[in-house]
C-alpha atoms as a PDB file:
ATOM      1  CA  UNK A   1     100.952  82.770  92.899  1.00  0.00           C
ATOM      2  CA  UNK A   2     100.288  85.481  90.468  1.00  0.00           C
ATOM      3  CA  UNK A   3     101.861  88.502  89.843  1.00  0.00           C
ATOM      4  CA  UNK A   4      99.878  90.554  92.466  1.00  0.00           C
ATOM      5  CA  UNK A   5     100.736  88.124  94.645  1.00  0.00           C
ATOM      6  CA  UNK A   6     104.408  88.159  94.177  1.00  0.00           C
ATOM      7  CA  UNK A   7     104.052  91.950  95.010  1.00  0.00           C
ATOM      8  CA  UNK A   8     103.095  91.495  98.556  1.00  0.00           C
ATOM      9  CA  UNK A   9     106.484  89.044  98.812  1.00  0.00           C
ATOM     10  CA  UNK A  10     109.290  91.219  96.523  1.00  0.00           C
ATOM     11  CA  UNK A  11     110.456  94.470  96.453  1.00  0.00           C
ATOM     12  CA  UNK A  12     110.884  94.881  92.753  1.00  0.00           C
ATOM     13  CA  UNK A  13     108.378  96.685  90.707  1.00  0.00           C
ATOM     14  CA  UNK A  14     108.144  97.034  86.823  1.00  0.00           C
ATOM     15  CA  UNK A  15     109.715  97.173  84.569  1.00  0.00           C
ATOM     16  CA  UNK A  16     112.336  95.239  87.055  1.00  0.00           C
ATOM     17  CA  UNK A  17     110.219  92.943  88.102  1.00  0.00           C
ATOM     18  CA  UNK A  18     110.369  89.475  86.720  1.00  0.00           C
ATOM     19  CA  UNK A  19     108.332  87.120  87.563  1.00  0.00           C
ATOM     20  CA  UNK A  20     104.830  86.175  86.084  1.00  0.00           C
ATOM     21  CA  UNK A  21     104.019  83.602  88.208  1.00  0.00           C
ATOM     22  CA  UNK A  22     105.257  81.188  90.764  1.00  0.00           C
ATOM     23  CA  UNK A  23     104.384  77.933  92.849  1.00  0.00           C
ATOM     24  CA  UNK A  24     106.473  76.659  95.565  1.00  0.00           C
ATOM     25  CA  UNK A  25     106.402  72.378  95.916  1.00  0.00           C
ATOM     26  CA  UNK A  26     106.884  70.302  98.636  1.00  0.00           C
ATOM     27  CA  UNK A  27     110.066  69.982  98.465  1.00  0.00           C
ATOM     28  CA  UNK A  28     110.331  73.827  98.417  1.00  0.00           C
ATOM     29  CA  UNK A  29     111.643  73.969  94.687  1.00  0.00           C
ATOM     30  CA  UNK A  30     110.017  77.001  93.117  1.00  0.00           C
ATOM     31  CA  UNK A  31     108.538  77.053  89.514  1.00  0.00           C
ATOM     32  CA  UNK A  32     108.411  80.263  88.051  1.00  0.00           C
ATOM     33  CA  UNK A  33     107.623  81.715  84.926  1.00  0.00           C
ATOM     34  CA  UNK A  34     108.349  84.764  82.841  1.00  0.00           C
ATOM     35  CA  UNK A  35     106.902  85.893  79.671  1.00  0.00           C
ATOM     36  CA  UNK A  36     109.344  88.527  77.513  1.00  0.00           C
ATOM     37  CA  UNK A  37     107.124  90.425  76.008  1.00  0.00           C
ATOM     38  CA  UNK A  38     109.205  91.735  73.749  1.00  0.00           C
ATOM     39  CA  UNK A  39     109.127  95.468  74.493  1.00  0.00           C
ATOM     40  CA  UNK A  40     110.908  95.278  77.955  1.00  0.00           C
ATOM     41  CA  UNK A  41     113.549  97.965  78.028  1.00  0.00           C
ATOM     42  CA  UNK A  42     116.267  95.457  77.954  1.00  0.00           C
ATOM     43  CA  UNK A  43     115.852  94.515  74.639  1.00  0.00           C
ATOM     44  CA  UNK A  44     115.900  97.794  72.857  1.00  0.00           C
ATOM     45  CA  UNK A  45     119.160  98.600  72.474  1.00  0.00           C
ATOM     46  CA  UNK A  46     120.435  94.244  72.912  1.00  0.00           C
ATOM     47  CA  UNK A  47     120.223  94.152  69.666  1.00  0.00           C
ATOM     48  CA  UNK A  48     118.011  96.273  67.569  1.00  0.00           C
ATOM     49  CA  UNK A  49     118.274  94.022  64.793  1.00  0.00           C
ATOM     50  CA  UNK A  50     118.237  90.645  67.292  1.00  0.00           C
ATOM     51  CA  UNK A  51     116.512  91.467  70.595  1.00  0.00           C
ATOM     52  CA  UNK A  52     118.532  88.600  72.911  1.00  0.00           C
ATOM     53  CA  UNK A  53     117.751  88.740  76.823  1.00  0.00           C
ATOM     54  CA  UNK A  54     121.135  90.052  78.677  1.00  0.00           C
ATOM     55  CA  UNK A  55     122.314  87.254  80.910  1.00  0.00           C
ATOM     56  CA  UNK A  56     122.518  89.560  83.480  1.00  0.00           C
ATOM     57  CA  UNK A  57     118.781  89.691  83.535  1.00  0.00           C
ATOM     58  CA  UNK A  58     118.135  85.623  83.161  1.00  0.00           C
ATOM     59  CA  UNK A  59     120.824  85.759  86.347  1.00  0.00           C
ATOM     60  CA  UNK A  60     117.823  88.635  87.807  1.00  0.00           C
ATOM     61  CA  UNK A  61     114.665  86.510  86.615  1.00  0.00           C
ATOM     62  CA  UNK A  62     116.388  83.617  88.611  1.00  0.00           C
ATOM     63  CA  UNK A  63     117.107  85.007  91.647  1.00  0.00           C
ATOM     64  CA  UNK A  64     113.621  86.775  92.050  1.00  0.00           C
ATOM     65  CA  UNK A  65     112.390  83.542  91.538  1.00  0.00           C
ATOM     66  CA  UNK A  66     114.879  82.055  93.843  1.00  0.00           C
ATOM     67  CA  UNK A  67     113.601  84.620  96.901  1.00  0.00           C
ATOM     68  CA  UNK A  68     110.030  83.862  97.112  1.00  0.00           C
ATOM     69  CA  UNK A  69     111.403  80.159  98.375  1.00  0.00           C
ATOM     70  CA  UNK A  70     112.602  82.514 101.463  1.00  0.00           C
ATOM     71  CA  UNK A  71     109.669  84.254 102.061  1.00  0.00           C
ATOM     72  CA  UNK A  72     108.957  84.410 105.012  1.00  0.00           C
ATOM     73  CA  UNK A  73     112.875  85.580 106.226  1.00  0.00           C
ATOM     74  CA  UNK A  74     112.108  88.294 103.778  1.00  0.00           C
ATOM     75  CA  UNK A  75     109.419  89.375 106.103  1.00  0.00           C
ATOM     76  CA  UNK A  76     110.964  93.180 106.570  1.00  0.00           C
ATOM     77  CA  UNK A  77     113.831  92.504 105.127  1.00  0.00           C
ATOM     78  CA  UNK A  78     115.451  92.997 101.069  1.00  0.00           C
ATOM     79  CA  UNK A  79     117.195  90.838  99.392  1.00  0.00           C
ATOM     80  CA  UNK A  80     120.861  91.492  98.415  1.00  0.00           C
ATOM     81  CA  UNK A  81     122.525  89.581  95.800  1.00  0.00           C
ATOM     82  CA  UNK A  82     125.786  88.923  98.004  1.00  0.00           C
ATOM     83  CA  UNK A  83     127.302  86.654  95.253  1.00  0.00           C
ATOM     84  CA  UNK A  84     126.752  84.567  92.179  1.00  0.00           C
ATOM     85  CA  UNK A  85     128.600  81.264  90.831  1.00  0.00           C
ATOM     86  CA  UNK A  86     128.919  78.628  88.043  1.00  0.00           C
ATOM     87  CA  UNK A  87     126.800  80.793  85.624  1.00  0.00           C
ATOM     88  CA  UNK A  88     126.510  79.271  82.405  1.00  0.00           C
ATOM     89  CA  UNK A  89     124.829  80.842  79.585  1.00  0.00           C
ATOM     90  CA  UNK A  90     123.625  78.177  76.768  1.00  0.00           C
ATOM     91  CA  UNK A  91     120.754  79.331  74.797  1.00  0.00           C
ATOM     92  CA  UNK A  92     119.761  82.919  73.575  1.00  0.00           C
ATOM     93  CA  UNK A  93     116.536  83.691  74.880  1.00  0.00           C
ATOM     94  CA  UNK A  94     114.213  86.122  72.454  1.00  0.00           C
ATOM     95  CA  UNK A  95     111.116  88.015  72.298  1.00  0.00           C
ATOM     96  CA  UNK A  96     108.352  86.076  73.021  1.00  0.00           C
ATOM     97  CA  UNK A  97     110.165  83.174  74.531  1.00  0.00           C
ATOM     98  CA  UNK A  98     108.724  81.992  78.149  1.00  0.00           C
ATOM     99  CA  UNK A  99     111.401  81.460  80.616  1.00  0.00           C
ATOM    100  CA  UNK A 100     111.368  78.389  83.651  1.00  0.00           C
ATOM    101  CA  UNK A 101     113.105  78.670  86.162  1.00  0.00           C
ATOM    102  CA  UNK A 102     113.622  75.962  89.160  1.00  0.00           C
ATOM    103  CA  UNK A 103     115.260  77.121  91.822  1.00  0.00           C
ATOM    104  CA  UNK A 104     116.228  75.633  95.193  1.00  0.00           C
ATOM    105  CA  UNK A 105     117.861  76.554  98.499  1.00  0.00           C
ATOM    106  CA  UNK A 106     121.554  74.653  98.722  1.00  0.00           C
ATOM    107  CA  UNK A 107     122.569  76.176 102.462  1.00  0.00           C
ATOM    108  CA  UNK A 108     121.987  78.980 104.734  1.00  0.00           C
ATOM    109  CA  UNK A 109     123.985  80.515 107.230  1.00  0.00           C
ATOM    110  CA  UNK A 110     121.484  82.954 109.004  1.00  0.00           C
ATOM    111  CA  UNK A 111     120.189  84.946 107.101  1.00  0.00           C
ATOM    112  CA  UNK A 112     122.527  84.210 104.041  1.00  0.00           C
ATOM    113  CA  UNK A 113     121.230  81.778 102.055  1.00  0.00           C
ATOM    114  CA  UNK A 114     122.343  79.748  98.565  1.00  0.00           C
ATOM    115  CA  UNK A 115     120.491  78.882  95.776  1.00  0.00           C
ATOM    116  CA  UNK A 116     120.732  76.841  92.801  1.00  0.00           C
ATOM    117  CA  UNK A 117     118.758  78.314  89.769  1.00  0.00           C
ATOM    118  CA  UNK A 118     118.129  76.459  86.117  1.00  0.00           C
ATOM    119  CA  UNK A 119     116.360  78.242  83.747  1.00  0.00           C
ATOM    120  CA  UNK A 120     114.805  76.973  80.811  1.00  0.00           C
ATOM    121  CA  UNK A 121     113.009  77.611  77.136  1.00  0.00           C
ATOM    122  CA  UNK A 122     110.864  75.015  75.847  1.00  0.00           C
ATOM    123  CA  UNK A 123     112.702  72.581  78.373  1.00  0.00           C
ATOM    124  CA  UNK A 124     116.057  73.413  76.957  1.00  0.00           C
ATOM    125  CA  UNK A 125     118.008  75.145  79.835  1.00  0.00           C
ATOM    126  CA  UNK A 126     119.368  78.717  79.105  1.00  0.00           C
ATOM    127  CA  UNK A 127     121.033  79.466  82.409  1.00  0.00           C
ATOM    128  CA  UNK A 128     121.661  78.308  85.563  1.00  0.00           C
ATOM    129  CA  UNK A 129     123.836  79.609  88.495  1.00  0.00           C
ATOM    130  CA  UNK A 130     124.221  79.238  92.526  1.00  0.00           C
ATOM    131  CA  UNK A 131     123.221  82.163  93.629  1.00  0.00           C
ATOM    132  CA  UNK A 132     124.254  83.715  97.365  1.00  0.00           C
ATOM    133  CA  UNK A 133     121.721  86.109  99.184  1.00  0.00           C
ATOM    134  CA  UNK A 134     121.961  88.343 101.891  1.00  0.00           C
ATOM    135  CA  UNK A 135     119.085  89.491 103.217  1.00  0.00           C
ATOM    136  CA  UNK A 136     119.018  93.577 104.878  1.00  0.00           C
ATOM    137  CA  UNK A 137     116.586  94.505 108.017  1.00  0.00           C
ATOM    138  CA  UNK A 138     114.610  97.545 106.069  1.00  0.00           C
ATOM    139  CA  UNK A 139     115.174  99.938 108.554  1.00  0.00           C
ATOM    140  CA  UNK A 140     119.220  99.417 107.840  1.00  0.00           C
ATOM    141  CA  UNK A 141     118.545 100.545 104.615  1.00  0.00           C
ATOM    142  CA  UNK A 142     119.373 104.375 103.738  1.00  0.00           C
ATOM    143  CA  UNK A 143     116.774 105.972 101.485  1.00  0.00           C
END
């Protein structure tokens, strides 16, 4: 799936969306990918000197990965992030760097549902959590 692609699935848009790409396998484990280009608004001020991807945003590239897995729930619906666990930060990723992620559903309860997320650079993982998302009818959402 390409980036167009992921459009018609998530909500996110640039600059907050990323993903590049994704496949799903048969045993439902998605395989994404993300490029940092290097100018991504993130980095500019973390740190001027060192650009170094916020966790908080590996923890984001993961679980938009993580949601096209649920797909088809997300059918007029958004995904919430209701809760996140066992994150573990172990390698900086830079400008430049192309992130993996894996990600796989663990349980669901409804329309709850938790993932496990790895990501990796150059096959060296860089985060990983379990990831809990709740996912909101659109017309319960106030705009």
């Amino acid at each position: 799936m390409n980036k167009e692609e992921i459009k018609k699935i998530l909500p996110h848009r640039e600059p907050m969306l990323l993903v590049d790409e994704i496949e799903i396998d048969d045993q439902k484990v998605a395989h994404a990918k993300y490029k940092v280009k290097g100018d991504e608004f993130f980095l500019q001020g973390h740190f001027p000197d060192y650009p170094v991807v916020p966790g908080v945003i590996l923890c984001e590239i993961m679980a938009q990965s993580s949601c096209i897995i649920i797909q088809e729930a997300l059918i007029g619906r958004t995904p919430f992030y209701a809760g996140i666990d066992k994150v573990k930060f172990k390698k900086q990723v830079r400008p430049h760097d192309v992130v993996e992620v894996k990600a796989r559903i663990i349980n669901q309860r409804g329309l709850v549902f938790f993932v496990e997320g790895v990501a990796t650079v150059d096959n060296e993982i860089c985060a990983k959590a379990e990831m809990i998302f709740a996912l909101v009818d659109n017309d319960k959402i106030e705009k």
